[in-house]
C-alpha atoms as a PDB file:
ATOM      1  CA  UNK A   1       3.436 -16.577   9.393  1.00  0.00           C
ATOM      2  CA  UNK A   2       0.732 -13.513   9.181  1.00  0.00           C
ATOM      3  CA  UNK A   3      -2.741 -13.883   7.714  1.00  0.00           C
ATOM      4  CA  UNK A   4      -1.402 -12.675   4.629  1.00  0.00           C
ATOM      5  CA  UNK A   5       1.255 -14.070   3.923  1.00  0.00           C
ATOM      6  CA  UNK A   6      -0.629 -17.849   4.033  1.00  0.00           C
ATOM      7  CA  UNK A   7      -3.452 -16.297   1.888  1.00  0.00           C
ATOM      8  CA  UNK A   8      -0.934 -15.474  -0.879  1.00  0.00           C
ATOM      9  CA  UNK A   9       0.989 -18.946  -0.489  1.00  0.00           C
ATOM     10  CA  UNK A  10      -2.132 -20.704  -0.636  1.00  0.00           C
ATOM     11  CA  UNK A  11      -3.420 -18.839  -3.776  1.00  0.00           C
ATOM     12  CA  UNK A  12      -5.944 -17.741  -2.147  1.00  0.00           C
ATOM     13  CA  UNK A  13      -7.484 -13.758  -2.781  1.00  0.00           C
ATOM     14  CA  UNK A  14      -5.915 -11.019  -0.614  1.00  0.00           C
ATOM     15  CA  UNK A  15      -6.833  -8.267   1.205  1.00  0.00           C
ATOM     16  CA  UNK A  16      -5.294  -5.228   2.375  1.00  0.00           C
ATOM     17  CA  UNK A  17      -6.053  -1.415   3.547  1.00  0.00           C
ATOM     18  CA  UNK A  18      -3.929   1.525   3.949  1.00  0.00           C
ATOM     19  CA  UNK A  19      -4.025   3.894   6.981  1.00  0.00           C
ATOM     20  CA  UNK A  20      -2.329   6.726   8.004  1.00  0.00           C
ATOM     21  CA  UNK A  21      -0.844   7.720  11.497  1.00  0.00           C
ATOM     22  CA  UNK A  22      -2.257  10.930  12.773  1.00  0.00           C
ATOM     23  CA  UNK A  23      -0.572  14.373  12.766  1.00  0.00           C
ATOM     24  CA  UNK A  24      -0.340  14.476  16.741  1.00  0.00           C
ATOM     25  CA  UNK A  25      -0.100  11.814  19.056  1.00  0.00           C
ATOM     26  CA  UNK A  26      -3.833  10.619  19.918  1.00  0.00           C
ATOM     27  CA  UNK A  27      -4.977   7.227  17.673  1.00  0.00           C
ATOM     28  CA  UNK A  28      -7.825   6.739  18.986  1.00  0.00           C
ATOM     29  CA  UNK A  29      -9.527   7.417  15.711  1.00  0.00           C
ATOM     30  CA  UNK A  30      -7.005   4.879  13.448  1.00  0.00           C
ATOM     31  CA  UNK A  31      -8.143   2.769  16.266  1.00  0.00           C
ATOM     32  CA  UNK A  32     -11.333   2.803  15.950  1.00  0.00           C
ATOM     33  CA  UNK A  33     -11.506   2.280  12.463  1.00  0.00           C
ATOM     34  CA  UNK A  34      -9.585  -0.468  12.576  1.00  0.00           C
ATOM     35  CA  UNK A  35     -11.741  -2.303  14.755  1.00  0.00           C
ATOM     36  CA  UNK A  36     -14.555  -2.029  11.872  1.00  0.00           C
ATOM     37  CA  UNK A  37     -11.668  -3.463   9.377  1.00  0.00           C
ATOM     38  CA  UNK A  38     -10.575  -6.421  11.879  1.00  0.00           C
ATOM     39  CA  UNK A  39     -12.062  -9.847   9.933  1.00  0.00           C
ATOM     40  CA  UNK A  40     -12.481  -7.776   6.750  1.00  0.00           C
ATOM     41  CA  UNK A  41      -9.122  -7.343   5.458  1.00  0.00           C
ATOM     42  CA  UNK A  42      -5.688  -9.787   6.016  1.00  0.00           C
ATOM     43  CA  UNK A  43      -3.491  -6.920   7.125  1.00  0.00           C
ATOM     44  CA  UNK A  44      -3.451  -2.819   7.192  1.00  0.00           C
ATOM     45  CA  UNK A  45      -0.503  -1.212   5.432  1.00  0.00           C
ATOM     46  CA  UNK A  46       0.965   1.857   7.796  1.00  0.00           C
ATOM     47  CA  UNK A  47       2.088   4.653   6.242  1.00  0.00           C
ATOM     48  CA  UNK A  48       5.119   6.656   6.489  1.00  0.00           C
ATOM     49  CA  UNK A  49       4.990  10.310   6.340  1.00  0.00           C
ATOM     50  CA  UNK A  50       3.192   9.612   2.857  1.00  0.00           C
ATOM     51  CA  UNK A  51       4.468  12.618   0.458  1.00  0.00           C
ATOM     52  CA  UNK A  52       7.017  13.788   3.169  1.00  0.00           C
ATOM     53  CA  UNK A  53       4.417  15.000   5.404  1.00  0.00           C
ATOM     54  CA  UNK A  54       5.386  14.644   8.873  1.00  0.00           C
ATOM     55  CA  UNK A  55       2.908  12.338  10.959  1.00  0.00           C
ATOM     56  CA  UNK A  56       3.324   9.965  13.863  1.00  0.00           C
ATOM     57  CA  UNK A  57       5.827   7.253  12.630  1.00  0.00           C
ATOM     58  CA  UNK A  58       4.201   3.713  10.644  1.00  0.00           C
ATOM     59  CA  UNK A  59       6.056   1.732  13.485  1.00  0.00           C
ATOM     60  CA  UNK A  60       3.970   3.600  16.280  1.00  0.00           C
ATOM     61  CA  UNK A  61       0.557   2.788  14.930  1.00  0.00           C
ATOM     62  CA  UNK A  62       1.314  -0.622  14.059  1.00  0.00           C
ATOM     63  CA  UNK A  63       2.380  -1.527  16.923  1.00  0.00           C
ATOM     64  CA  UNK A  64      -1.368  -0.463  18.409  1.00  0.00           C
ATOM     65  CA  UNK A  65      -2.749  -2.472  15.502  1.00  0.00           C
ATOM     66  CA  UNK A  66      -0.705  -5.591  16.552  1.00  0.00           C
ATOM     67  CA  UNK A  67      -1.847  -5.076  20.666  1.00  0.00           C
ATOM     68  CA  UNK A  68      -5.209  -4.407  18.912  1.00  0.00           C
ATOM     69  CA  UNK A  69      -5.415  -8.340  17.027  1.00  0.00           C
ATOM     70  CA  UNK A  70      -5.093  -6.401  13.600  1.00  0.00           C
ATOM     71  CA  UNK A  71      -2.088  -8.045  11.479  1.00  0.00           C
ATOM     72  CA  UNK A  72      -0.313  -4.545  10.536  1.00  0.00           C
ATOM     73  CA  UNK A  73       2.299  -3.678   7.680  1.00  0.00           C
ATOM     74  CA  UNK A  74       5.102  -1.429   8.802  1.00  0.00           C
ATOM     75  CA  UNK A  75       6.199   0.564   6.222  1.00  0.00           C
ATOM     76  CA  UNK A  76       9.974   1.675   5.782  1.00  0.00           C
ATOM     77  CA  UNK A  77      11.684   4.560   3.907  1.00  0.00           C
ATOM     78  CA  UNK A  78      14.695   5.510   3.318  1.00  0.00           C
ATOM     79  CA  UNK A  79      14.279   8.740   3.346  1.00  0.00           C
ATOM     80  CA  UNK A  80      14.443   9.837   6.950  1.00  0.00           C
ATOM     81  CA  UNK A  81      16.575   7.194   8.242  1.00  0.00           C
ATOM     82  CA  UNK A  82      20.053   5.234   7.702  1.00  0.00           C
ATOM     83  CA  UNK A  83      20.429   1.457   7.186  1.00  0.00           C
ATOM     84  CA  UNK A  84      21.191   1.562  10.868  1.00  0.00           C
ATOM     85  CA  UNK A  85      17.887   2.816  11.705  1.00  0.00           C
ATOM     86  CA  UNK A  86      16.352   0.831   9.005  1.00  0.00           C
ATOM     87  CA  UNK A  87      17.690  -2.353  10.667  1.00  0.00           C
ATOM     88  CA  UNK A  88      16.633  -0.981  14.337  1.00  0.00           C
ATOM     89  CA  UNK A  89      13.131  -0.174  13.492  1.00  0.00           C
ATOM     90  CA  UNK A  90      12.729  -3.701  11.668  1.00  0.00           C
ATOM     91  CA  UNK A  91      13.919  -5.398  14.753  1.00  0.00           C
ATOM     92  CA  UNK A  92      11.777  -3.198  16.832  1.00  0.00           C
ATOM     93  CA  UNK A  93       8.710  -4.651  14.987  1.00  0.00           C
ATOM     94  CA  UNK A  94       9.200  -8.105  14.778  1.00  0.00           C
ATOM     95  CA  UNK A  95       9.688  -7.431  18.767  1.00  0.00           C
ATOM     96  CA  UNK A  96       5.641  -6.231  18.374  1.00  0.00           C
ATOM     97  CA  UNK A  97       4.801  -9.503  16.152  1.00  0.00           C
ATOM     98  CA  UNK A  98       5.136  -7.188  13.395  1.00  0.00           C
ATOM     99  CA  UNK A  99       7.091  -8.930  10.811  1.00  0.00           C
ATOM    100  CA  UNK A 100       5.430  -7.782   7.268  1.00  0.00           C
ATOM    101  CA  UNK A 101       7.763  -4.834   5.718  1.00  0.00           C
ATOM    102  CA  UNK A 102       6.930  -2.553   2.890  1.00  0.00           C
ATOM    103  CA  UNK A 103      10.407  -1.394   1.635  1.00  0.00           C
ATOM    104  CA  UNK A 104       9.908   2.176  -0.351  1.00  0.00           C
ATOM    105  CA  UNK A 105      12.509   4.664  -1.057  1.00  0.00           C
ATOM    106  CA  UNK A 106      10.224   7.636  -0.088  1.00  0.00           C
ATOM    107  CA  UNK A 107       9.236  10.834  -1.559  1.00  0.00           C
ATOM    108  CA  UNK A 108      11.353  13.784  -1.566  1.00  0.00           C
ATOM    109  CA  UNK A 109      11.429  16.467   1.713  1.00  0.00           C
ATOM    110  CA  UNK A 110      10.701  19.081  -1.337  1.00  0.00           C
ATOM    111  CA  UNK A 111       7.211  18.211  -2.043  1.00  0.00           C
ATOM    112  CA  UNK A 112       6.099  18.040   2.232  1.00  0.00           C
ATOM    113  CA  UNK A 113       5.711  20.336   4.782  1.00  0.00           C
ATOM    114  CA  UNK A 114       8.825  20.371   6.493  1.00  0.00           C
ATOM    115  CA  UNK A 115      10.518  21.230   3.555  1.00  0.00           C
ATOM    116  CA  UNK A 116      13.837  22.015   5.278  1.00  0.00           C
ATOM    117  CA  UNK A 117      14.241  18.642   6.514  1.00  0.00           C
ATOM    118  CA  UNK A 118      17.444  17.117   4.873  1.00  0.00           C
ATOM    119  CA  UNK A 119      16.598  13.779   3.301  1.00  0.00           C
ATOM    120  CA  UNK A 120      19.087  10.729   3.848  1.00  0.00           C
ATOM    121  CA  UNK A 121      18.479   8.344   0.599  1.00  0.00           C
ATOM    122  CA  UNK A 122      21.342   5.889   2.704  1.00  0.00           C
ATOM    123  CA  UNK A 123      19.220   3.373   0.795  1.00  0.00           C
ATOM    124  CA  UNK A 124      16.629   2.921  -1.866  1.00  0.00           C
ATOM    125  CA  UNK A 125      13.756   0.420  -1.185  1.00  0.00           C
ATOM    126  CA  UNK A 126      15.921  -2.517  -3.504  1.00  0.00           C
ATOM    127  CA  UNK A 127      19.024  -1.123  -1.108  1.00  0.00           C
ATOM    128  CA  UNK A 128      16.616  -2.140   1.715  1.00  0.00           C
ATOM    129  CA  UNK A 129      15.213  -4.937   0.787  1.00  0.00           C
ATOM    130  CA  UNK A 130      19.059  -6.307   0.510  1.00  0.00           C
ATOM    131  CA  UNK A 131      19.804  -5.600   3.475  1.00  0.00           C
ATOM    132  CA  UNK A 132      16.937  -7.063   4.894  1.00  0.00           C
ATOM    133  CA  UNK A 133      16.944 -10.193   2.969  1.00  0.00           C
ATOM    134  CA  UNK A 134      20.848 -10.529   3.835  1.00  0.00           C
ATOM    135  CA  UNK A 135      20.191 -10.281   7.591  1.00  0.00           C
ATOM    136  CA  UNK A 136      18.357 -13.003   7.612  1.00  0.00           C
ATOM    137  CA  UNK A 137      20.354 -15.001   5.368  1.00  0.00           C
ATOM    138  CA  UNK A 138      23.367 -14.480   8.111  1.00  0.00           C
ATOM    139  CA  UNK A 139      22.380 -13.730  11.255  1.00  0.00           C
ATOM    140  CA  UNK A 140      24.322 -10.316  10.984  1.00  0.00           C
ATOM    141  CA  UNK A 141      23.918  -6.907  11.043  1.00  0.00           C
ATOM    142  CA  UNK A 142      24.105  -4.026   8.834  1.00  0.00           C
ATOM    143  CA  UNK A 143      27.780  -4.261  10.166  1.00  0.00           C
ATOM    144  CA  UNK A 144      28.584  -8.023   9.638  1.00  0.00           C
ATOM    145  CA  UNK A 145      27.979  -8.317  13.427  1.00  0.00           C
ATOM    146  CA  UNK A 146      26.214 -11.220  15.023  1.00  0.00           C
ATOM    147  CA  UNK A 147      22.712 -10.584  16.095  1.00  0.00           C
ATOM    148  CA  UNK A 148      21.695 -12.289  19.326  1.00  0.00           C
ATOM    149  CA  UNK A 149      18.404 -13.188  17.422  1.00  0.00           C
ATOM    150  CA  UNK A 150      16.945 -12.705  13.590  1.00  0.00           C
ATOM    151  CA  UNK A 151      13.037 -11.863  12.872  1.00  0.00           C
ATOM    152  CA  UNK A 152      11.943 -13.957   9.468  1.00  0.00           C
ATOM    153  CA  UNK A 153      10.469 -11.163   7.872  1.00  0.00           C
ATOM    154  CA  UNK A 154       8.003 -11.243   4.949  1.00  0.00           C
ATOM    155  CA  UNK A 155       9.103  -8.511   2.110  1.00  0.00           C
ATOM    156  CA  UNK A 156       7.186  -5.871   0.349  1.00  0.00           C
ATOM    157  CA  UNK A 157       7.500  -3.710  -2.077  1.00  0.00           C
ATOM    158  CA  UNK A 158       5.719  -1.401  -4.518  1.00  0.00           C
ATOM    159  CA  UNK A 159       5.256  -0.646  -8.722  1.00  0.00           C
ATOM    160  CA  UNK A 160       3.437   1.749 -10.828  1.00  0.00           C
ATOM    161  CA  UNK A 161       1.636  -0.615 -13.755  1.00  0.00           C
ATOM    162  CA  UNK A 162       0.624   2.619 -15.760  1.00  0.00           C
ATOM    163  CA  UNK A 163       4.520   4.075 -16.277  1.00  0.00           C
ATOM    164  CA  UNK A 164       5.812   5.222 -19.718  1.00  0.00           C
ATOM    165  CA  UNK A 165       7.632   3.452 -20.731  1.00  0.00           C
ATOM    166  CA  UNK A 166       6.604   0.195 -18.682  1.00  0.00           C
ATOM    167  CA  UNK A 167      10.186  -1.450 -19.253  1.00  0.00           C
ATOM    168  CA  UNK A 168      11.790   0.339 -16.878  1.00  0.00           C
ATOM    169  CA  UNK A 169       8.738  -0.011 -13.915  1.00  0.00           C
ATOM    170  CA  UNK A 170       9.762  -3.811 -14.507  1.00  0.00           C
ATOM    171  CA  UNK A 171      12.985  -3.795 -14.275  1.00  0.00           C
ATOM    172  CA  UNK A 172      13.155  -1.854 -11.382  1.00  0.00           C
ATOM    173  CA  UNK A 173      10.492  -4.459 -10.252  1.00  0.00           C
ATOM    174  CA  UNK A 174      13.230  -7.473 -11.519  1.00  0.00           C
ATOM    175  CA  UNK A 175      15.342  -5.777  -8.823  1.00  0.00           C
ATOM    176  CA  UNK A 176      13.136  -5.659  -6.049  1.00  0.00           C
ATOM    177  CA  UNK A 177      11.893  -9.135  -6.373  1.00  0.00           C
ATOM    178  CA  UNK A 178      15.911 -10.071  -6.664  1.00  0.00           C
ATOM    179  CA  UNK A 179      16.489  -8.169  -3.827  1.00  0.00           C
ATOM    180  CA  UNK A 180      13.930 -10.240  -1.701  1.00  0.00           C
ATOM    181  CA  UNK A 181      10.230  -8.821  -2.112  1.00  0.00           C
ATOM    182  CA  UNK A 182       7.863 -11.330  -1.357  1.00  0.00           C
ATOM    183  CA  UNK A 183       4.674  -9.615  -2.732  1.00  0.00           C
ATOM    184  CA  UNK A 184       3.774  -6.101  -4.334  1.00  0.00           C
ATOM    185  CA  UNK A 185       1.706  -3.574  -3.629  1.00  0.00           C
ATOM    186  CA  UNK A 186       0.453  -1.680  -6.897  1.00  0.00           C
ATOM    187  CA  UNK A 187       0.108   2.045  -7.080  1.00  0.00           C
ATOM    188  CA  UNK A 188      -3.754   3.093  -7.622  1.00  0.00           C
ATOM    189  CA  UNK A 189      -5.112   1.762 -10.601  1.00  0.00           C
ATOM    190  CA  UNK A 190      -8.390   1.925 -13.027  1.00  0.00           C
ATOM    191  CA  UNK A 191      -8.573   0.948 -15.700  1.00  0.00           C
ATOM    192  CA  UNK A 192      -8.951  -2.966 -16.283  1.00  0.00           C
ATOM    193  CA  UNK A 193      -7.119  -3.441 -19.640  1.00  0.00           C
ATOM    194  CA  UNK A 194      -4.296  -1.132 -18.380  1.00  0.00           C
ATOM    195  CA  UNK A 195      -4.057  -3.723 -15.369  1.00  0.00           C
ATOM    196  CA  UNK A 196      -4.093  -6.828 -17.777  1.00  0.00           C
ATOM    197  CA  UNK A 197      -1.440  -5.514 -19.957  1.00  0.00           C
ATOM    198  CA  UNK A 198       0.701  -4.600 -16.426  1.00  0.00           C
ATOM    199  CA  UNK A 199      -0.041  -8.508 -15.949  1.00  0.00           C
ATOM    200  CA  UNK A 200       0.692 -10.219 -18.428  1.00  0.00           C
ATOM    201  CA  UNK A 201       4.546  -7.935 -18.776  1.00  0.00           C
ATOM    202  CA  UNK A 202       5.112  -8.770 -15.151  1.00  0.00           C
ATOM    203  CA  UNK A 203       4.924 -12.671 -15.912  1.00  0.00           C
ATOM    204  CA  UNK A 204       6.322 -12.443 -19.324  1.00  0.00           C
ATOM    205  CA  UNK A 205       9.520 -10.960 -18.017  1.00  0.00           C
ATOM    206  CA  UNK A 206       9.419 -14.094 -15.240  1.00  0.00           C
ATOM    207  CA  UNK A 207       8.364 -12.487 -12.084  1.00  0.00           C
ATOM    208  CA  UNK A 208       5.903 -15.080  -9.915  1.00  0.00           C
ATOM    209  CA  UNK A 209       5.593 -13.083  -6.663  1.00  0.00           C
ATOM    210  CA  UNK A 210       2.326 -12.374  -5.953  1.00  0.00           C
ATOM    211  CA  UNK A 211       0.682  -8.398  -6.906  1.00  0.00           C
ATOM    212  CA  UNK A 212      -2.064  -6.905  -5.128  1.00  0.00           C
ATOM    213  CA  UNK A 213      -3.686  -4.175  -7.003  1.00  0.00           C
ATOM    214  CA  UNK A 214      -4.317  -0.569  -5.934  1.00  0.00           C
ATOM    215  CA  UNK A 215      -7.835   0.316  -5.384  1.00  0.00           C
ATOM    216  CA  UNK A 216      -8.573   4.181  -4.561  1.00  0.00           C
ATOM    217  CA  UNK A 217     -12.267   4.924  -4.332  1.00  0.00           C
ATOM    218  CA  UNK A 218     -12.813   7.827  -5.591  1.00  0.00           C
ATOM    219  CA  UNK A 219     -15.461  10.300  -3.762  1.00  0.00           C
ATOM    220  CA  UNK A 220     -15.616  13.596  -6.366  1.00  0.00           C
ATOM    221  CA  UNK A 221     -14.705  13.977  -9.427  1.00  0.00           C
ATOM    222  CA  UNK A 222     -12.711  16.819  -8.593  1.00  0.00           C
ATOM    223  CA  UNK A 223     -10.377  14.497  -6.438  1.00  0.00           C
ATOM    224  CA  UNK A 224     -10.454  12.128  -9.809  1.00  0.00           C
ATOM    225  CA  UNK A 225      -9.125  15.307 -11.867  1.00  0.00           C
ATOM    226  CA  UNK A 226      -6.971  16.190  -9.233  1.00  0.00           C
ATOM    227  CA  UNK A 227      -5.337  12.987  -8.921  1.00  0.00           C
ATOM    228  CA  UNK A 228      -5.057  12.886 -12.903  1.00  0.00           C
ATOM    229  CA  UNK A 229      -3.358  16.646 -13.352  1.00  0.00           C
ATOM    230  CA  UNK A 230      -0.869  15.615 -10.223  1.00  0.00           C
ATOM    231  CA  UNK A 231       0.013  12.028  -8.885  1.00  0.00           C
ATOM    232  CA  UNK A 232       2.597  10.562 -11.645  1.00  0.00           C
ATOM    233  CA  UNK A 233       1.211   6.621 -12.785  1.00  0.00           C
ATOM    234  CA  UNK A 234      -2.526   7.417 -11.708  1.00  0.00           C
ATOM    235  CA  UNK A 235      -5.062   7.437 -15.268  1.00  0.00           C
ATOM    236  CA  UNK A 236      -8.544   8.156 -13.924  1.00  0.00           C
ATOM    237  CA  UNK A 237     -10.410   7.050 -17.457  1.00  0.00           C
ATOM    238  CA  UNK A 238     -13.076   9.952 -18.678  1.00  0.00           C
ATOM    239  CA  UNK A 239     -16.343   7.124 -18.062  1.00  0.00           C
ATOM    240  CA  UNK A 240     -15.124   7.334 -13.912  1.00  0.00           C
ATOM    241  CA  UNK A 241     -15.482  11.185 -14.323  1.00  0.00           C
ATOM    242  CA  UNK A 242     -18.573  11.132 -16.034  1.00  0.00           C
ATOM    243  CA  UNK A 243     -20.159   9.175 -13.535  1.00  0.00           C
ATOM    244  CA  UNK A 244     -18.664  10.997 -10.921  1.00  0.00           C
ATOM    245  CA  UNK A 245     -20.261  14.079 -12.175  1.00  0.00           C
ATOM    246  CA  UNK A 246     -23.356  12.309 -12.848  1.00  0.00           C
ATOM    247  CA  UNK A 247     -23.871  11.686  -9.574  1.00  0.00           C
ATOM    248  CA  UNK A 248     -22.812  14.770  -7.772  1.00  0.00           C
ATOM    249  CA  UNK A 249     -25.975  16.502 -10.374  1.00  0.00           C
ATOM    250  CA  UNK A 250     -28.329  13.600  -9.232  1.00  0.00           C
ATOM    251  CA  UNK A 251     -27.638  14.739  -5.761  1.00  0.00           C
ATOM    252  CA  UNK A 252     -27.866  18.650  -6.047  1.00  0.00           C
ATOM    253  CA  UNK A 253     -31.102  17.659  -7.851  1.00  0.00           C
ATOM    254  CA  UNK A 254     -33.224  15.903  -5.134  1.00  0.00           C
ATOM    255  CA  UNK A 255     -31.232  17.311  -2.242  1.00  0.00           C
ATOM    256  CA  UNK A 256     -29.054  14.326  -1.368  1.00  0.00           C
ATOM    257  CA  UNK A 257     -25.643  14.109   0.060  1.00  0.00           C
ATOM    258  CA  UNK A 258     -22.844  11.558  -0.653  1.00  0.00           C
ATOM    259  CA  UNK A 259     -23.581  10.155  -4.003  1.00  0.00           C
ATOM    260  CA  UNK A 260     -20.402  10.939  -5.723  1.00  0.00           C
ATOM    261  CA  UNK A 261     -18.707   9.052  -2.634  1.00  0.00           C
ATOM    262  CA  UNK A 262     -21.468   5.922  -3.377  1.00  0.00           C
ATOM    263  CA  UNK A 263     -20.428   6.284  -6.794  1.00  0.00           C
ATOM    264  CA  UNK A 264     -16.952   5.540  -6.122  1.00  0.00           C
ATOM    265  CA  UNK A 265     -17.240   2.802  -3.718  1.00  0.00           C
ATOM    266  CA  UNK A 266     -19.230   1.032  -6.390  1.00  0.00           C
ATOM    267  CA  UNK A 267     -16.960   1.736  -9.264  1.00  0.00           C
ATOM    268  CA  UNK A 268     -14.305   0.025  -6.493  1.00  0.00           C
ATOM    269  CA  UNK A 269     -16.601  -2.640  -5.847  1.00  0.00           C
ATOM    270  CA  UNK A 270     -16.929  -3.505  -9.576  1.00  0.00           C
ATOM    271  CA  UNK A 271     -13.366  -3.096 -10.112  1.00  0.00           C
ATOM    272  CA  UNK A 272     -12.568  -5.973  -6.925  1.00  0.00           C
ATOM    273  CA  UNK A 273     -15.249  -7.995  -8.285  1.00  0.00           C
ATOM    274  CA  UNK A 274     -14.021  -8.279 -11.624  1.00  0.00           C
ATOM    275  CA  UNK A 275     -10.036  -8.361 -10.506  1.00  0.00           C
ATOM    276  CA  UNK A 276     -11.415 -11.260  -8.316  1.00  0.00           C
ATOM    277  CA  UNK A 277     -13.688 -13.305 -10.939  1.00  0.00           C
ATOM    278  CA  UNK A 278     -11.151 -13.402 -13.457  1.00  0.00           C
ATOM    279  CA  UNK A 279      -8.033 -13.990 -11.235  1.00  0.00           C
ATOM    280  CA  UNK A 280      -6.407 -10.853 -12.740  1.00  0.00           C
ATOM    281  CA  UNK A 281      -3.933 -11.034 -10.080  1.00  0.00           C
ATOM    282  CA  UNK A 282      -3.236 -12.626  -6.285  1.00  0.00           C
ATOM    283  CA  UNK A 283      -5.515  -9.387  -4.254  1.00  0.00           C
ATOM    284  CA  UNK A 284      -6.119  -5.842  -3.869  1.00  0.00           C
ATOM    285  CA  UNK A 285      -4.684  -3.020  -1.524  1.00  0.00           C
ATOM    286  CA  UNK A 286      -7.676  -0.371  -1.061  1.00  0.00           C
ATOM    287  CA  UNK A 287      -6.374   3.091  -0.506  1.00  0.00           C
ATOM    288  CA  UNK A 288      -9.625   4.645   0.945  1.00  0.00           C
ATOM    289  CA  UNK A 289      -7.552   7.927   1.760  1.00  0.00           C
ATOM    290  CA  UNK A 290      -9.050   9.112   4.941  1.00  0.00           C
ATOM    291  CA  UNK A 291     -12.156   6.938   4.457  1.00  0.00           C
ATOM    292  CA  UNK A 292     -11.300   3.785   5.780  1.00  0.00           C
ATOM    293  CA  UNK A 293     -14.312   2.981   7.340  1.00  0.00           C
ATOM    294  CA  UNK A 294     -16.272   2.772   4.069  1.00  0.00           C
ATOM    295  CA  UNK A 295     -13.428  -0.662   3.627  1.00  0.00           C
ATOM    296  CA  UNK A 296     -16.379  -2.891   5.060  1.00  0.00           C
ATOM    297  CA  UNK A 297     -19.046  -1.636   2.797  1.00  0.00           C
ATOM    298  CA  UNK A 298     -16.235  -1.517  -0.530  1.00  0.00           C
ATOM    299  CA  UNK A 299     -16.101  -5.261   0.331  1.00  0.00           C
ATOM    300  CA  UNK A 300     -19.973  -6.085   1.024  1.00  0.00           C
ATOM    301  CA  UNK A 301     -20.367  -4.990  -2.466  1.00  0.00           C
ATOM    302  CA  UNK A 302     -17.401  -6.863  -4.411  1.00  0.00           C
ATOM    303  CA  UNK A 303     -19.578  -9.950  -2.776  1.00  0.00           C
ATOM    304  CA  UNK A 304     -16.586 -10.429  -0.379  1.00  0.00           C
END
């Protein structure tokens, strides 16, 4: 059983990171970051190909995270592969110790930069979470054929809380759970009464497994607009902005660098804090975005 998965048994407050794989082959950077995140957070979620942009694959740097001591989360779309390769990539991992799988369906080839890459869709992340959970009920293969050994995998999956209309992000999130997710990973989120309502609709329509909520620290507020004019389910609130903008004219005034970016790992500090004090829900998943290494410092301040 991975860090994670007996902090969110036990009830107690979870911790996760994103990173992404490089564009190349050389992680000696992920690496190194991650060595300033090992004893901070319970586990680091891999990407994979994030907005159909090709990278190195999520297996390849978790696998270095595992070797590493880091508990890793490999993430798995469907849209470059087939349950086949689904299933072979799953068993792969757990080969590595890497047992914790994010199930997503994946963003189309469309909106990346290999555009001409034909997607395969063979499943959507409920499709793969059956087929997961229904290995290891059996022992079998995508196939029905015995497998010589099964991994006991721990399930993940994600949700949007600010969707419109919210019914239909929990149904679909009804259907992951059914399908086997174990715990969810939140898209980025704000606001605190927008998370509250999310709350209280996930339990209200009977869904127990734990949620970790989406922190992205912001560092402009041009990346807050940005975000706001162009990633569906992300609500930067106008008081974020402000302060944002607040501190970028602080900064031009006396000459200093960085204090949008110390801004925004405050505002995510607060946020943590405050999801933490009032056991909002079971943990956070900070999406620092290229900025991993400020992870420690996001933490420091939240008083954890």
């Amino acid at each position: 059983m991975s860090i994670l998965q007996e902090k969110l048994a036990s009830g107690q407050f979870a911790i996760t990171a994103e990173m992404a794989p490089p564009k190349g082959c050389d992680f000696t950077e992920q690496l190194e970051v991650a060595e300033l995140l090992k004893g901070k957070v319970d586990a680091v979620n891999v990407t994979d190909m994030q907005s159909a942009c090709l990278k190195a694959s999520s297996l390849g740097l978790c696998i270095k995270l595992q070797q590493a001591g880091i508990d890793a989360i490999v993430q798995m779309t469907g849209r470059d592969r087939n349950r086949m390769a689904i299933m072979g990539d799953v068993l792969s991992a757990s080969a590595f110790g890497i047992n914790t799988v994010l199930a997503l369906t994946g963003d189309h080839p469309t909106v990346g930069d290999c555009k001409e890459s034909q997607p395969v869709y063979d499943l959507d992340s409920v499709g793969i979470l059956k087929m997961l959970t229904e290995m290891e009920q059996t022992g079998t293969d995508c196939g029905g054929n015995a497998l010589s050994s099964t991994p006991k995998l721990f399930k993940g999956a994600v949700v949007t809380p600010v969707y419109d209309p919210l019914p239909l992000q929990i149904s679909k999130l009804k259907k992951k759970v059914a399908a086997g997710a174990q715990f969810i990973q939140t898209q980025g989120i704000f606001d605190m009464e927008s998370l509250k309502h999310f709350m209280q609709e996930v339990r209200a329509a009977g869904i127990t497994v734990p949620i970790m909520a989406g922190i992205i620290p912001l560092k402009t507020a041009g990346m807050a607009k940005f975000m706001n004019a162009n990633v569906p389910g992300i609500q930067v609130p106008d008081w974020m902005i402000e302060r944002l903008e607040a501190a970028a004219a602080e900064g031009k005034e006396k000459g200093v660098k960085g204090l949008p970016m110390q801004a925004g790992i405050d505002m995510a500090a607060e946020f943590i804090a405050q999801i933490k004090a009032e056991g909002v829900c079971e943990g956070v998943h900070i999406m620092a975005i290229g900025a991993e290494h400020n992870v420690p410092e996001i933490l420091k301040r939240a008083g954890i």
